[in-house]
C-alpha atoms as a PDB file:
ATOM      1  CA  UNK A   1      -4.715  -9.337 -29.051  1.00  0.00           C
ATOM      2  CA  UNK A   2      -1.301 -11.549 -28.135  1.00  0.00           C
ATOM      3  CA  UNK A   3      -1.441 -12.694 -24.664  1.00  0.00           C
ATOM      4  CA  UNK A   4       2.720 -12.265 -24.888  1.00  0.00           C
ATOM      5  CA  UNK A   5       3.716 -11.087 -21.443  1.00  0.00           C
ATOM      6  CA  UNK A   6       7.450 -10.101 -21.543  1.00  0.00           C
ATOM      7  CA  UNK A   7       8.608 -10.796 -17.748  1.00  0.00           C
ATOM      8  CA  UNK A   8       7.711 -14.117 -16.057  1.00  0.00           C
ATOM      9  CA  UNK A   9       7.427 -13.047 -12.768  1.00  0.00           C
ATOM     10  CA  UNK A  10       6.877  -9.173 -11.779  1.00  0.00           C
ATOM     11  CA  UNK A  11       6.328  -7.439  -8.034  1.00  0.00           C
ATOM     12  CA  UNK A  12       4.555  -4.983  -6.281  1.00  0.00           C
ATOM     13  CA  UNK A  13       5.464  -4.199  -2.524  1.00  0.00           C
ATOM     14  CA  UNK A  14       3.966  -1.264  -0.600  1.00  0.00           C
ATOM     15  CA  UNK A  15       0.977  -0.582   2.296  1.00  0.00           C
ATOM     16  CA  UNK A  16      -1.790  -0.364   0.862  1.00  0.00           C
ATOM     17  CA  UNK A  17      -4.053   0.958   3.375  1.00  0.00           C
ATOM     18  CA  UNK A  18      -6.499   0.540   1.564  1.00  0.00           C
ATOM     19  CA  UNK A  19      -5.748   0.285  -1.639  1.00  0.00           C
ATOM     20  CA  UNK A  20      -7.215   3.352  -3.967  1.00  0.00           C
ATOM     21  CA  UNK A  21      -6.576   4.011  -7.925  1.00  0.00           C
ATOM     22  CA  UNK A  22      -3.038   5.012  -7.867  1.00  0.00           C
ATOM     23  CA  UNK A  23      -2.373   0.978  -6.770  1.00  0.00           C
ATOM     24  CA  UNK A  24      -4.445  -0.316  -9.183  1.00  0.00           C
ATOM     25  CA  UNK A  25      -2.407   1.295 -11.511  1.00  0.00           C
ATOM     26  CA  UNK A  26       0.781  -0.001  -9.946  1.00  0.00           C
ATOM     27  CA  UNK A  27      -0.812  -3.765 -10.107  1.00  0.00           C
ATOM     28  CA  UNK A  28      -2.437  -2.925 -13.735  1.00  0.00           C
ATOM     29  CA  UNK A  29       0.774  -2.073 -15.590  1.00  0.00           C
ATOM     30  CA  UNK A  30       2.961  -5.341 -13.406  1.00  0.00           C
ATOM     31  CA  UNK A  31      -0.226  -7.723 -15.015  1.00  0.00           C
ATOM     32  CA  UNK A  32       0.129  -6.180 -18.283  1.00  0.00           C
ATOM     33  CA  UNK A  33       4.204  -7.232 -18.643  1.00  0.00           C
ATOM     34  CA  UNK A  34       3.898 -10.145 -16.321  1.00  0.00           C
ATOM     35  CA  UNK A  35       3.333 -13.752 -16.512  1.00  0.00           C
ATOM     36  CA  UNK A  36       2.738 -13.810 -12.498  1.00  0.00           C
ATOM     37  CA  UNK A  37       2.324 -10.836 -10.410  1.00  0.00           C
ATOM     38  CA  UNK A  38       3.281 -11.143  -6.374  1.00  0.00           C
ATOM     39  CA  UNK A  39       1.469  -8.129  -4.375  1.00  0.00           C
ATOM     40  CA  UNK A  40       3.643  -7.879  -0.812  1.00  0.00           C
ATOM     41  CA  UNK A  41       1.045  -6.259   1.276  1.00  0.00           C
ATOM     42  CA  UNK A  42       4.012  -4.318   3.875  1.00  0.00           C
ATOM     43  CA  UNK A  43       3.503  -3.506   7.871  1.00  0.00           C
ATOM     44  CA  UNK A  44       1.793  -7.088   8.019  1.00  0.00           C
ATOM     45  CA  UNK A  45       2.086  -6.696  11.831  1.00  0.00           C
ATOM     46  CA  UNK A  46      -0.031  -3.592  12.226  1.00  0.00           C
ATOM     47  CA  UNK A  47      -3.021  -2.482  12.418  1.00  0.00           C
ATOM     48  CA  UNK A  48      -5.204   0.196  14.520  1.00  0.00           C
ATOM     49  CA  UNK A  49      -2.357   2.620  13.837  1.00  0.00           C
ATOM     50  CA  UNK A  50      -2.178   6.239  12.607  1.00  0.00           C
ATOM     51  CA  UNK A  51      -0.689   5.069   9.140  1.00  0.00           C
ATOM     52  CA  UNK A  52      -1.543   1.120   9.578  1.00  0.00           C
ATOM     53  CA  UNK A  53      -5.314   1.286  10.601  1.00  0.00           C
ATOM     54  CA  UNK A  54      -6.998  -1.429   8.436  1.00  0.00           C
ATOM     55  CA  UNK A  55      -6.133  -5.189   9.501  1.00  0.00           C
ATOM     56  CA  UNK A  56      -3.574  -7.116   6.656  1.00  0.00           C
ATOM     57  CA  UNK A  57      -6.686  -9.292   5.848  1.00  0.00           C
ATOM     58  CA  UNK A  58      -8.794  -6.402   4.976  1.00  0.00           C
ATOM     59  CA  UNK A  59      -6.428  -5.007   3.200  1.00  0.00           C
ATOM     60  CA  UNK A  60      -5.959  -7.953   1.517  1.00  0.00           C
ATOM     61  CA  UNK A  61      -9.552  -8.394   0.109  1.00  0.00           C
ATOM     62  CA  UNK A  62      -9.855  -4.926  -0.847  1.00  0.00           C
ATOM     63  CA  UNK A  63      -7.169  -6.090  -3.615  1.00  0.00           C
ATOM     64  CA  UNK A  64      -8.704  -9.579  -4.526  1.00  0.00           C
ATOM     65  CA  UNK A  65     -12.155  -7.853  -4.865  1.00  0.00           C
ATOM     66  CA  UNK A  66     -10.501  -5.813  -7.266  1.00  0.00           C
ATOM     67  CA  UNK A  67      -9.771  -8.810  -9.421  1.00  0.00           C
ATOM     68  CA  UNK A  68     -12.067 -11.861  -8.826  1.00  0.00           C
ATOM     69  CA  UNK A  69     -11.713 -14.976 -10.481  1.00  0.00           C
ATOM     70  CA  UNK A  70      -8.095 -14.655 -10.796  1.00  0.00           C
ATOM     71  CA  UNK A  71      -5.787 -17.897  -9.841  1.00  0.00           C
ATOM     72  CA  UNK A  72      -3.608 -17.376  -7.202  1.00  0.00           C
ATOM     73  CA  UNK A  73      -0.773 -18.236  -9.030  1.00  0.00           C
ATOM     74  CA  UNK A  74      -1.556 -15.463 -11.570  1.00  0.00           C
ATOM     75  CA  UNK A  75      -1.535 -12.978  -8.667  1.00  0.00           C
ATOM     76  CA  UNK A  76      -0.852 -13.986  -5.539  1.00  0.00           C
ATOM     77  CA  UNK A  77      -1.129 -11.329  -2.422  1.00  0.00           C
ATOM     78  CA  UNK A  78       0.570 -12.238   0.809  1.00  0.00           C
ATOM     79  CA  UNK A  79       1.865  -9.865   3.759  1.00  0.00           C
ATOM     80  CA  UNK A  80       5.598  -9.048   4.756  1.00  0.00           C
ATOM     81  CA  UNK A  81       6.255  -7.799   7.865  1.00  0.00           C
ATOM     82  CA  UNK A  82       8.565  -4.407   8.666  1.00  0.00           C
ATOM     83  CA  UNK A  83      11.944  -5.007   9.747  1.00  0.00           C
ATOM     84  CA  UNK A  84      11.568  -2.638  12.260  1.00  0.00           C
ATOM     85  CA  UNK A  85       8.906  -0.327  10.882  1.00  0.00           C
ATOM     86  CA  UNK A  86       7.647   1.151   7.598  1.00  0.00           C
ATOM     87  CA  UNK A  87      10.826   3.951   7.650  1.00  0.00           C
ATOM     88  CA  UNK A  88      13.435   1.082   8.370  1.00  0.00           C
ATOM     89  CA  UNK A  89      14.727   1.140   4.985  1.00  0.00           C
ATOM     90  CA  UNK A  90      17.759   0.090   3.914  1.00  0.00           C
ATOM     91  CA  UNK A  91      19.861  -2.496   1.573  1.00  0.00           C
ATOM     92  CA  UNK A  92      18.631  -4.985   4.997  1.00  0.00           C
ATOM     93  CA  UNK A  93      15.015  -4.244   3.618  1.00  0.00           C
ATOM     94  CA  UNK A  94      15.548  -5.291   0.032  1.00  0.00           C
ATOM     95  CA  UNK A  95      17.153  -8.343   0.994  1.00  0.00           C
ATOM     96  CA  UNK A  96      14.425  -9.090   2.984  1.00  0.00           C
ATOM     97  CA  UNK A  97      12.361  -8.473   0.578  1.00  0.00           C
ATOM     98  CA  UNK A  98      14.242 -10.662  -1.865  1.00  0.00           C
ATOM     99  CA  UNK A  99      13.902 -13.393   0.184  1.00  0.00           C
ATOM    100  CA  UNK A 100      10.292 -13.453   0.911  1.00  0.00           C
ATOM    101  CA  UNK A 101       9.513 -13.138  -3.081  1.00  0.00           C
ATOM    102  CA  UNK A 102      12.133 -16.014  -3.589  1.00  0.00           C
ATOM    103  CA  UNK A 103       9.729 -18.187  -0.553  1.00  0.00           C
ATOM    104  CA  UNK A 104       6.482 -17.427  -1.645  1.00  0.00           C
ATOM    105  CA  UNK A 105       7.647 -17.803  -5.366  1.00  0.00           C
ATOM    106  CA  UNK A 106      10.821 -20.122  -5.462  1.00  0.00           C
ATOM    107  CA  UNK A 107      12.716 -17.391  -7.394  1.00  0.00           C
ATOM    108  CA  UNK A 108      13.050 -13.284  -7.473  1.00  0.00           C
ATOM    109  CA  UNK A 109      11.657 -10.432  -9.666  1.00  0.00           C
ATOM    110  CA  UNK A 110      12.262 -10.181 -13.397  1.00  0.00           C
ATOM    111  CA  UNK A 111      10.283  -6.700 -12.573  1.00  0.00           C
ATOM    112  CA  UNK A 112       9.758  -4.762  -9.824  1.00  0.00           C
ATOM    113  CA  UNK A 113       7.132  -1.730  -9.944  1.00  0.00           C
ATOM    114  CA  UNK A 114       7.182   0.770  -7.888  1.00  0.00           C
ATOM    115  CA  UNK A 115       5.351   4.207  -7.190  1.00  0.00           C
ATOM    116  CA  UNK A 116       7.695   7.162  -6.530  1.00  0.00           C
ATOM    117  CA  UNK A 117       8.372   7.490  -3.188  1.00  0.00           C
ATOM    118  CA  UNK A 118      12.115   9.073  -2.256  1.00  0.00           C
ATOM    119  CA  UNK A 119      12.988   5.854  -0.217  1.00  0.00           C
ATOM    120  CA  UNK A 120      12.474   3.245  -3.181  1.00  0.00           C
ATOM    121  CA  UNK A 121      15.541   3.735  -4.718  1.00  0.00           C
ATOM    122  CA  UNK A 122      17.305   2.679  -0.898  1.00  0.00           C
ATOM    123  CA  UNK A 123      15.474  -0.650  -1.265  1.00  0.00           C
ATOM    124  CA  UNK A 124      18.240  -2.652  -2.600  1.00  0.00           C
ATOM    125  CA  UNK A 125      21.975  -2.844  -2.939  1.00  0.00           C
ATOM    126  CA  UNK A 126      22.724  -2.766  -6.713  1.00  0.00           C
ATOM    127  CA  UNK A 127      24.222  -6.646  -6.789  1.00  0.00           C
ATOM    128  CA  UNK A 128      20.681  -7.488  -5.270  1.00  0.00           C
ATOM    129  CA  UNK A 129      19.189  -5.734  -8.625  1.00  0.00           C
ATOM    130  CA  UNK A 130      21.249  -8.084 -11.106  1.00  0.00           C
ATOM    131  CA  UNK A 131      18.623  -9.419 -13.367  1.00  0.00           C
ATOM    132  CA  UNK A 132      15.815  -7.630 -12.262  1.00  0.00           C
ATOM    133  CA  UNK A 133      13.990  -4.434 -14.117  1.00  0.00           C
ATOM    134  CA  UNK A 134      12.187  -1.832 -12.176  1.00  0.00           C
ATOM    135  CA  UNK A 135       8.766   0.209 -13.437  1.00  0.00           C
ATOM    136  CA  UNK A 136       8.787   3.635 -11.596  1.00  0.00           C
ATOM    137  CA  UNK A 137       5.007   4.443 -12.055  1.00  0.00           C
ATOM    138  CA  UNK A 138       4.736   8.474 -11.326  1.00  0.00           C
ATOM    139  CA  UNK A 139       2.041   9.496  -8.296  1.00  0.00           C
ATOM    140  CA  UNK A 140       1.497  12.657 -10.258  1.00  0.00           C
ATOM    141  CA  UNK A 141      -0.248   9.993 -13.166  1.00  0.00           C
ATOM    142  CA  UNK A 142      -3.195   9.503 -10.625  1.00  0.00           C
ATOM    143  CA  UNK A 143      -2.767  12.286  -7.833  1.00  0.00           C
ATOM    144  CA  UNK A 144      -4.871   9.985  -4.925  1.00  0.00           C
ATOM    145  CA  UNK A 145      -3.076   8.780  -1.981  1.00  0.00           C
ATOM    146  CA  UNK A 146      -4.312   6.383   0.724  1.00  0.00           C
ATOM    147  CA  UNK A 147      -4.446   9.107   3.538  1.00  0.00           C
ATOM    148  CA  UNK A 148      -6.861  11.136   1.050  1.00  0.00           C
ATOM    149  CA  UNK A 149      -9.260   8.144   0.819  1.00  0.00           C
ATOM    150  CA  UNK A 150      -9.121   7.525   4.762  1.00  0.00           C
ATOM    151  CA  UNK A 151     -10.424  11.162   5.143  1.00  0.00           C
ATOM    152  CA  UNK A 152     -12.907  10.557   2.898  1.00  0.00           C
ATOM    153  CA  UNK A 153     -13.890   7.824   5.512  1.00  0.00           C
ATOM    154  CA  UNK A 154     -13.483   9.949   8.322  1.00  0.00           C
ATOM    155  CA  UNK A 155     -15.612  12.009   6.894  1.00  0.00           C
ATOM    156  CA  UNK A 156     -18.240  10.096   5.535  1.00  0.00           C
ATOM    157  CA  UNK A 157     -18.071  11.202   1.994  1.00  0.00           C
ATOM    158  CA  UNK A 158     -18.871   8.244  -0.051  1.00  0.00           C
ATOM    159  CA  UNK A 159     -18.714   9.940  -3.484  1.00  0.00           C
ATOM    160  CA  UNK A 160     -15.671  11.369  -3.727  1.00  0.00           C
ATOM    161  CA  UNK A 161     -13.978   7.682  -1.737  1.00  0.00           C
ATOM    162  CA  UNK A 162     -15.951   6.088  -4.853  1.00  0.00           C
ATOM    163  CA  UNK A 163     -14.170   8.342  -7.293  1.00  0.00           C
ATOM    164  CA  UNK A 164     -10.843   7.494  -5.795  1.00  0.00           C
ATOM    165  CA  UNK A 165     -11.428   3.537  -5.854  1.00  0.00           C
ATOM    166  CA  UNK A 166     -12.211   0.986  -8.079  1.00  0.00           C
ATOM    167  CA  UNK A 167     -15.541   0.418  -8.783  1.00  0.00           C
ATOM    168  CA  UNK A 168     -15.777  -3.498  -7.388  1.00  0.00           C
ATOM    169  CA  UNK A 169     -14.773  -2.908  -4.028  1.00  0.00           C
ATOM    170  CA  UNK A 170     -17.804  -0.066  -3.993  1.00  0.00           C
ATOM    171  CA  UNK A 171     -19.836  -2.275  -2.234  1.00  0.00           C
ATOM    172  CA  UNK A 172     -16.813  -2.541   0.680  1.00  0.00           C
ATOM    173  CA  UNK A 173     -17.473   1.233   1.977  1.00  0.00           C
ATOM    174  CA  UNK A 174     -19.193   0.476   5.116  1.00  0.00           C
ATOM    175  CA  UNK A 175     -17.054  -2.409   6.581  1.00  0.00           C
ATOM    176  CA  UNK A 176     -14.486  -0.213   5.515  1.00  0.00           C
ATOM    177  CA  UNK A 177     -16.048   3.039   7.001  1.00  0.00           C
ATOM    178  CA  UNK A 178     -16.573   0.487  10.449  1.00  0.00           C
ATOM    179  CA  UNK A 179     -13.145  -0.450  10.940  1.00  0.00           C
ATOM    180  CA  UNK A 180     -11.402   2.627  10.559  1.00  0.00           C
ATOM    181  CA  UNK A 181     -13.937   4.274  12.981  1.00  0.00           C
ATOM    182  CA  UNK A 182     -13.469   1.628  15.339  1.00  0.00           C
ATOM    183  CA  UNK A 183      -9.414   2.676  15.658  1.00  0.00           C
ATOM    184  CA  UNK A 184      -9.325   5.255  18.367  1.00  0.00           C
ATOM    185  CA  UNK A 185      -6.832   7.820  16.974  1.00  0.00           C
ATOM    186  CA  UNK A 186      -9.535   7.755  13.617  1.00  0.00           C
ATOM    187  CA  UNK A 187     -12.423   8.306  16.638  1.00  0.00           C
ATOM    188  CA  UNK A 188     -10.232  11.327  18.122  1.00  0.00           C
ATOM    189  CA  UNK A 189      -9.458  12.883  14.641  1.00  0.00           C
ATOM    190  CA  UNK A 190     -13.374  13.204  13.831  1.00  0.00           C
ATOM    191  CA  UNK A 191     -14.723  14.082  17.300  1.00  0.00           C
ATOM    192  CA  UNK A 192     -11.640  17.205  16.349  1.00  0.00           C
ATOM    193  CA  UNK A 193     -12.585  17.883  13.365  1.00  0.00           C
ATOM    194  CA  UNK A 194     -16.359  17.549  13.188  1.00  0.00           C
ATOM    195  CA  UNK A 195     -16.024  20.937  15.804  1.00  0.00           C
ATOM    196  CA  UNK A 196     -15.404  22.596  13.339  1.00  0.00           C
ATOM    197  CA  UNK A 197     -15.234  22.318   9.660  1.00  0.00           C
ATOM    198  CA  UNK A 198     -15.914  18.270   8.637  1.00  0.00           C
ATOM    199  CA  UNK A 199     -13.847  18.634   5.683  1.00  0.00           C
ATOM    200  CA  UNK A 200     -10.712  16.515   3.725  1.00  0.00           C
ATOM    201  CA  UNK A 201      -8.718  19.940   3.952  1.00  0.00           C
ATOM    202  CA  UNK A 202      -9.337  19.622   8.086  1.00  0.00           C
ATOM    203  CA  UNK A 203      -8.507  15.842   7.919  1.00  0.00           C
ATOM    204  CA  UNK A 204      -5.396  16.184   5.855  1.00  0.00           C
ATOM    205  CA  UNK A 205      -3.771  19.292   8.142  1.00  0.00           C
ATOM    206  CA  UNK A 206      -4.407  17.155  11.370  1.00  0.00           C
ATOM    207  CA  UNK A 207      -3.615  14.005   9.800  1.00  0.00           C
ATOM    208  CA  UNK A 208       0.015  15.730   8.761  1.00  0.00           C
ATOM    209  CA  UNK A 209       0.710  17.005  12.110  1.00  0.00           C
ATOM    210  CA  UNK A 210       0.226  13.320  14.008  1.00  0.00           C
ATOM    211  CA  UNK A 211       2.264  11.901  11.207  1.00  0.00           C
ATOM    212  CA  UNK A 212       5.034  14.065  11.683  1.00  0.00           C
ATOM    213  CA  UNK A 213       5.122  12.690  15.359  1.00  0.00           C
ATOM    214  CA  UNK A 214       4.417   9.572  14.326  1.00  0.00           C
ATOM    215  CA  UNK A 215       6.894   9.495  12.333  1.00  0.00           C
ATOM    216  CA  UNK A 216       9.751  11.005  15.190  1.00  0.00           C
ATOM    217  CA  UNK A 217       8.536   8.338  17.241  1.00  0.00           C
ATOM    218  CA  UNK A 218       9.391   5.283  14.722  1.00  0.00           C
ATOM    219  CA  UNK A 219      12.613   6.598  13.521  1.00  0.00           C
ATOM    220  CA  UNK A 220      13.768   6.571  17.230  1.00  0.00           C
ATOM    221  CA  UNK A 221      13.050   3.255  17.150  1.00  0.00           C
ATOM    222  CA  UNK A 222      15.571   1.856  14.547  1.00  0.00           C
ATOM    223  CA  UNK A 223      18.489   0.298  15.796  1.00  0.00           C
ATOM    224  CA  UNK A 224      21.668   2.597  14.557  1.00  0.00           C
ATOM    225  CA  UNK A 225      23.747   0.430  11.878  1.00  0.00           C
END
């Protein structure tokens, strides 16, 4: 099989908290058409939040124990920090963005790959895009998100967590299980649930409702243009 890779340089940029099968995907299919893949790991500055809970280092090794013995200048995984916070998305972001590929890698994206969410296409002003091709990956391909596999840690159901990650960071589950517990608003959402029915269903409708205020209470934190 050739070993032709058709972009130089490709790049992933999202969460990942913690990464689960839908990002592997992502970071498969940049490899595959990529020279060098750069993994941004966002909201660098957070942790033991609601949607941040897991430290950037963890998340971090959750992604190189997905692919040891790789050089780092094959794929390299760093942190960038929100502008404001994860909704603060505008042309400002991409930019930003832009600029911390161009540091870490002395130049920007041949490809960026994305997964579908609705704000993506607000990343960048179109002259910031000259050059560059971008890989929208579908989440309906692998249906998993990263709130599903937290409530699988919440509540303590290893199989199904195993079925939504890859297989080498299997052996991760209770340092992963131990710092999410330790987060207090992860403590308050299972002493709720586990009253009544300790189930992803029950995780997922109580996880919603604090995002949605969660949410309210970051967007009233960006700065009006």
């Amino acid at each position: 099989m050739s070993d032709f890779k058709f972009y130089d340089l490709g790049v992933v940029c999202g969460r990942f908290g913690h990464e689960q099968l839908g990002h592997v995907s992502l970071f498969n299919n940049c490899m595959s058409l990529c020279k060098r893949t750069l993994i941004l790991v966002g909201s660098a500055q957070e942790s033991g939040t609601l949607r941040n809970p897991f430290r950037l280092e963890t998340r971090i090794d959750v992604i190189h124990e997905t692919y040891p013995g790789i050089s780092d200048d094959v794929l390299t995984v760093r942190g960038i920090s929100d502008l404001t916070n994860e909704y603060d998305i505008t042309s400002a972001w991409g930019k930003y963005v832009k600029s911390e590929v161009e540091y870490h890698k002395h130049k920007f994206a041949n490809l960026m790959v994305y997964g579908n969410d609705e704000f993506r296409s607000k990343w960048f002003a179109p002259e910031d895009l000259v050059g560059t091709a971008e890989l929208i990956i579908p989440r309906s391909t692998i249906p998993i998100s990263a709130t599903m596999v937290r409530g699988y840690l919440v509540i303590d159901d290893e199989k199904h967590w195993q079925e939504c990650t890859h297989p080498l960071v299997h052996g991760m589950y209770e340092r992963l299980r131990y710092e999410l517990m330790s987060v207090p608003i992860y403590q308050n959402i299972y002493n709720h649930i586990r009253k009544g029915e300790l189930s992803l269903n029950h995780f997922m409708k109580l996880y919603h409702e604090l995002e949605i205020q969660d949410k309210n209470e970051k967007l009233a934190q960006i700065p009006n243009p």
